[in-house]
C-alpha atoms as a PDB file:
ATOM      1  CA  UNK A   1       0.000   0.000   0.000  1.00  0.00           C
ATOM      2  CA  UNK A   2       1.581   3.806  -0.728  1.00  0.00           C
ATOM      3  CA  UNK A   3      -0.269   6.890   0.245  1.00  0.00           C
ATOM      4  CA  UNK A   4       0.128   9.950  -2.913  1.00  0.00           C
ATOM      5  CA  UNK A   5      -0.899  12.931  -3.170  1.00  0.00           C
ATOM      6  CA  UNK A   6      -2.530  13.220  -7.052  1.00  0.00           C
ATOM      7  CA  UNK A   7      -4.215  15.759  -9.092  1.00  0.00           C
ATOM      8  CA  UNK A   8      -6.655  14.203 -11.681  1.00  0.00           C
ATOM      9  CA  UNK A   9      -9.182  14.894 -13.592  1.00  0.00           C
ATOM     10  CA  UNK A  10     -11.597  12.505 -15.943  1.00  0.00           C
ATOM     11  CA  UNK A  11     -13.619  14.027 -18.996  1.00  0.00           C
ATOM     12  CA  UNK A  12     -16.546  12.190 -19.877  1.00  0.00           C
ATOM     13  CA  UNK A  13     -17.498  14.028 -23.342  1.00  0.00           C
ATOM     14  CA  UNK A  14     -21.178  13.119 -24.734  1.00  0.00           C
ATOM     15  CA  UNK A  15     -21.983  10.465 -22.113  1.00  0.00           C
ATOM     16  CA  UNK A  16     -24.430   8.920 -24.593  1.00  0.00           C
ATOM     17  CA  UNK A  17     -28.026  10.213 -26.486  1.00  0.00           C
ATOM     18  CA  UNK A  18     -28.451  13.316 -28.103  1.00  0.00           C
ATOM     19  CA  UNK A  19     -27.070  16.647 -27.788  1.00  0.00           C
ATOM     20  CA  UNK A  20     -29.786  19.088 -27.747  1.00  0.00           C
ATOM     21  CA  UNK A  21     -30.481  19.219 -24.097  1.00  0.00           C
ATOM     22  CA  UNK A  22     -26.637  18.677 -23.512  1.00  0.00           C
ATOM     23  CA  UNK A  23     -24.582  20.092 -20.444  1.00  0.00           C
ATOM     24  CA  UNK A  24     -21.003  20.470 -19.093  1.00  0.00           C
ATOM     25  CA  UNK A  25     -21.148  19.220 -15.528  1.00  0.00           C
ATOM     26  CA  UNK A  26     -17.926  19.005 -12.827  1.00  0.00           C
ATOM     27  CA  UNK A  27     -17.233  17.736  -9.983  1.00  0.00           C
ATOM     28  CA  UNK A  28     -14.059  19.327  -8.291  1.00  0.00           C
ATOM     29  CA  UNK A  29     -12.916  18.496  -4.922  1.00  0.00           C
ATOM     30  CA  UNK A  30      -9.284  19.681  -3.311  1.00  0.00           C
ATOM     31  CA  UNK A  31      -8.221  18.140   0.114  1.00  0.00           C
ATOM     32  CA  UNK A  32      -5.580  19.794   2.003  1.00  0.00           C
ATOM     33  CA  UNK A  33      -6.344  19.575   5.709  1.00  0.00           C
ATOM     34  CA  UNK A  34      -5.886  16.066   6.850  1.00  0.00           C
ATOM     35  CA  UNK A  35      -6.523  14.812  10.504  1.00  0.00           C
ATOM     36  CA  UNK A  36      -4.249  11.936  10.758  1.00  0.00           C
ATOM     37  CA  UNK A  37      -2.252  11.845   7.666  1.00  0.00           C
ATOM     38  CA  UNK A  38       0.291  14.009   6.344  1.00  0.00           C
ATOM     39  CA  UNK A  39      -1.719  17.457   5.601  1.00  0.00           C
ATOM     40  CA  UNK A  40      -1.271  18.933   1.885  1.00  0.00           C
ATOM     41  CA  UNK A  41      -0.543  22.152   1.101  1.00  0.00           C
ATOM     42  CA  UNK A  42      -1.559  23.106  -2.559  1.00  0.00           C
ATOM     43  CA  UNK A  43      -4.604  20.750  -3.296  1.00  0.00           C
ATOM     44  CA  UNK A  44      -7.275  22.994  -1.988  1.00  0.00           C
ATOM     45  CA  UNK A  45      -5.727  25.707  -4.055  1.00  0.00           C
ATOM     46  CA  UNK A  46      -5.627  24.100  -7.389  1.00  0.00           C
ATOM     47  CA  UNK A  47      -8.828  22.721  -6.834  1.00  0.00           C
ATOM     48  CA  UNK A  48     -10.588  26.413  -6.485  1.00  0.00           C
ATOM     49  CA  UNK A  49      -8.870  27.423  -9.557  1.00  0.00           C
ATOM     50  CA  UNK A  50      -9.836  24.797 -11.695  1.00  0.00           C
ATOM     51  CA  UNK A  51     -13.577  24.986 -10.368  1.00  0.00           C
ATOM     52  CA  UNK A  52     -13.311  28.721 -10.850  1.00  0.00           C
ATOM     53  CA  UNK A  53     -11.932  28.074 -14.475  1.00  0.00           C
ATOM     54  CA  UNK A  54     -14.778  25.700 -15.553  1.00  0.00           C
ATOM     55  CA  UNK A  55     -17.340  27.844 -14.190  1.00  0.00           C
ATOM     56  CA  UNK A  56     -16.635  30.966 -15.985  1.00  0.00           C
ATOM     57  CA  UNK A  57     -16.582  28.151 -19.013  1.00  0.00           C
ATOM     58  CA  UNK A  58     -20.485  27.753 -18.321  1.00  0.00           C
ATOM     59  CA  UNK A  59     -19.965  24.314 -16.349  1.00  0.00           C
ATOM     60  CA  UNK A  60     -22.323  23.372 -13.496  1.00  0.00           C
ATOM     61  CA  UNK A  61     -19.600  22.998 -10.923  1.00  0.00           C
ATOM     62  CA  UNK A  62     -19.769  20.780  -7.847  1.00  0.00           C
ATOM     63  CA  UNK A  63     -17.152  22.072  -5.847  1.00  0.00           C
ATOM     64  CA  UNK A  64     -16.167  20.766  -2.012  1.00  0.00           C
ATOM     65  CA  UNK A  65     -13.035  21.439   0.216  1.00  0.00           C
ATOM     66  CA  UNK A  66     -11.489  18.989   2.896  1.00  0.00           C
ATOM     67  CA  UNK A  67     -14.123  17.201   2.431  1.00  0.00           C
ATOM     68  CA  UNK A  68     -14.862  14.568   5.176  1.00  0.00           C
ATOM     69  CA  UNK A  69     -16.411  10.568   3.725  1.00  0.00           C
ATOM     70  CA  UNK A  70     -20.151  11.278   4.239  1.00  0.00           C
ATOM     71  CA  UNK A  71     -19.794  15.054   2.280  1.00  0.00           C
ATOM     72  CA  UNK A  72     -17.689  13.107  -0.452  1.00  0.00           C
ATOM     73  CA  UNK A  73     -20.620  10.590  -0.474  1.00  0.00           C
ATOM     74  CA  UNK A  74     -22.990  13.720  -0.583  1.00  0.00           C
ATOM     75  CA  UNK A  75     -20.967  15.218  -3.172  1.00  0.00           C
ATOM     76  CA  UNK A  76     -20.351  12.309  -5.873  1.00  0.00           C
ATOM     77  CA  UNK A  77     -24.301  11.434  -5.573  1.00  0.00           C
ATOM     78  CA  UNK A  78     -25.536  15.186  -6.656  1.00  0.00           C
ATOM     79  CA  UNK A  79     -23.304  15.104  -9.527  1.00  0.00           C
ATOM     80  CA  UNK A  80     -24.007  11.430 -10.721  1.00  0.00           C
ATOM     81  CA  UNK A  81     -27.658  12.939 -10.013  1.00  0.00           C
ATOM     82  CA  UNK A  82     -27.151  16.172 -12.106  1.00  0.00           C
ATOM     83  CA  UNK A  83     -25.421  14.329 -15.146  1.00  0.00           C
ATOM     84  CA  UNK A  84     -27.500  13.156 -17.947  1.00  0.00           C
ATOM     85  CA  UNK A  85     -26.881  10.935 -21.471  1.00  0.00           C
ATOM     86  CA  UNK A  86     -25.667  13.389 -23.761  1.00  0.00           C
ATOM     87  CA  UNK A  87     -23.927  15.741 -21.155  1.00  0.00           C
ATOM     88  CA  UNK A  88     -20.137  15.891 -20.250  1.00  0.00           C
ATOM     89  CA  UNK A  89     -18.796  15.412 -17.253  1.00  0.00           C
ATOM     90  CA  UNK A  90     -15.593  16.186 -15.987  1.00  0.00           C
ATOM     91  CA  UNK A  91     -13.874  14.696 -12.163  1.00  0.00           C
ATOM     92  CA  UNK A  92     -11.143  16.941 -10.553  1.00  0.00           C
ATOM     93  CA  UNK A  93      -9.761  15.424  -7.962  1.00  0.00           C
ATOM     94  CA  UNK A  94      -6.883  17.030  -5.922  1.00  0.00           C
ATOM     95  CA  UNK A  95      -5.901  15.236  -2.696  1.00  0.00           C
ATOM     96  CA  UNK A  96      -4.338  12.301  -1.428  1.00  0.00           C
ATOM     97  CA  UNK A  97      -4.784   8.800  -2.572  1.00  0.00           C
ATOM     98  CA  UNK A  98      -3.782   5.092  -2.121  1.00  0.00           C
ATOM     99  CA  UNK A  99      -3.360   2.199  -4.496  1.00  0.00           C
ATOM    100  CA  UNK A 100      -3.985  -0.687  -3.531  1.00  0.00           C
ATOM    101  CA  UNK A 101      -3.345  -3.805  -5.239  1.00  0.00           C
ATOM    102  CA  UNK A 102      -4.164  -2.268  -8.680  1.00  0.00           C
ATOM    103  CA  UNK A 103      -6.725  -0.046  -7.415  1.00  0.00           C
ATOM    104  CA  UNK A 104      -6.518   3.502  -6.554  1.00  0.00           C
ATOM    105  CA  UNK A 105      -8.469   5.039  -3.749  1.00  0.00           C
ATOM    106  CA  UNK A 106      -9.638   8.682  -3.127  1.00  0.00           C
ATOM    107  CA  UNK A 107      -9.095   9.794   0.671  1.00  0.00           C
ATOM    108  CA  UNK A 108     -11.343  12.048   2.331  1.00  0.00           C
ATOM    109  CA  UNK A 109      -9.721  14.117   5.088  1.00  0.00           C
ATOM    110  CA  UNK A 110     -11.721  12.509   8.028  1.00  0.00           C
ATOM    111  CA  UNK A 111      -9.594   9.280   7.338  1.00  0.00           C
ATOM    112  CA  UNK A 112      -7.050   7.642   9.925  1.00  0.00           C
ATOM    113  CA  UNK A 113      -4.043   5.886   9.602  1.00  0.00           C
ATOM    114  CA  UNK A 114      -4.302   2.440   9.312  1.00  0.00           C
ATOM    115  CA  UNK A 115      -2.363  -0.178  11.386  1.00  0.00           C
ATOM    116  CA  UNK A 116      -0.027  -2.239   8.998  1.00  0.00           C
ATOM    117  CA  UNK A 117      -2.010  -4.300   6.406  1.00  0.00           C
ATOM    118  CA  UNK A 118      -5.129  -1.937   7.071  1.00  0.00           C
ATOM    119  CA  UNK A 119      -5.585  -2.339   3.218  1.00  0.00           C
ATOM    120  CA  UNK A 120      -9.826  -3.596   4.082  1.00  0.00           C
ATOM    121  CA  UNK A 121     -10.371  -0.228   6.416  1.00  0.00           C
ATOM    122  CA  UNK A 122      -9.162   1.785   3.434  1.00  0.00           C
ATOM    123  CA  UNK A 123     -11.393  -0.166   1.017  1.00  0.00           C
ATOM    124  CA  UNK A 124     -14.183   0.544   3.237  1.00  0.00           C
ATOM    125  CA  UNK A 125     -13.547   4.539   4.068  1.00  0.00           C
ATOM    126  CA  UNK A 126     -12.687   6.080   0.872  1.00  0.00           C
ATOM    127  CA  UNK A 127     -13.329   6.063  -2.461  1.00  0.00           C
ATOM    128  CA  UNK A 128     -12.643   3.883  -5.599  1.00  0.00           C
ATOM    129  CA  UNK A 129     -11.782   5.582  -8.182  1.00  0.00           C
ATOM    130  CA  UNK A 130     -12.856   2.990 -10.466  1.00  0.00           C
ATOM    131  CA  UNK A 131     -16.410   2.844  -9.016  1.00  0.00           C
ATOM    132  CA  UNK A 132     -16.824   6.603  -9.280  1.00  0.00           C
ATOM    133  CA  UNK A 133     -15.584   6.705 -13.175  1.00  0.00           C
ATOM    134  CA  UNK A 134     -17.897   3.161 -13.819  1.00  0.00           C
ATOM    135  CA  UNK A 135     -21.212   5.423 -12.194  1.00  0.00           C
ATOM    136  CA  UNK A 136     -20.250   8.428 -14.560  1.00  0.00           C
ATOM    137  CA  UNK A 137     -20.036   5.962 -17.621  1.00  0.00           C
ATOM    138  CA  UNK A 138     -23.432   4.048 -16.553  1.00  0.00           C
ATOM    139  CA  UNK A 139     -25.661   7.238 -16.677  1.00  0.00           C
END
């Protein structure tokens, strides 16, 4: 298991369906202030500029900051609610994260350390990255 700090962002263009009724929808979220792991500095920052960049580019930005698990729960089920066939969406994520066997994880800032070989608790308090981009692609 190794803990990163990564800045990424997915573009979904044209989910599916038509384009008359299309939108640009984000969902931006920087995490800098960490309660038990190393805090971040910058990802808070470059988070507010890119959601202040796409807005002024007519998205419909979901923006959050240090977001704890339940508000990043909140968060990623308004935008998978907002986003339609046809519209894009676009995922900025600016934080730290853990891969895990293959998989990489989005960490909310309400997360703890683990123990050695805490690989399940971090399965089971953050965020797959995999499952958020599969949601994005089902709609």
């Amino acid at each position: 298991m190794r803990i990163f700090a990564v800045a990424a962002f997915f573009l979904f263009p044209g989910i599916m369906g038509g384009w008359a009724q299309a939108k640009e929808v984000a969902l931006v979220i920087g995490n800098d202030d960490y309660q038990s792991v190393p805090r971040l500095e910058k990802a808070g920052g470059d988070a507010r500029a890119i959601a202040g960049i796409l807005g002024s580019k007519g998205y419909e930005v979901i923006a959050d900051f240090d977001v704890t698990r339940r508000n990043m729960a909140r968060d990623i089920a308004e935008f998978l609610a907002r986003i339609e066939p046809g519209d894009t969406a676009l995922v900025y994520y600016s934080g730290h994260g853990v891969e895990i066997e293959g998989e990489n994880y989005l960490l909310p800032v309400d997360i703890t350390a683990p123990e050695d070989g805490g690989e399940s608790y971090i399965r089971l308090e953050s965020f797959a990255l995999s499952d958020l981009l599969d949601s994005v692609r089902e709609t």
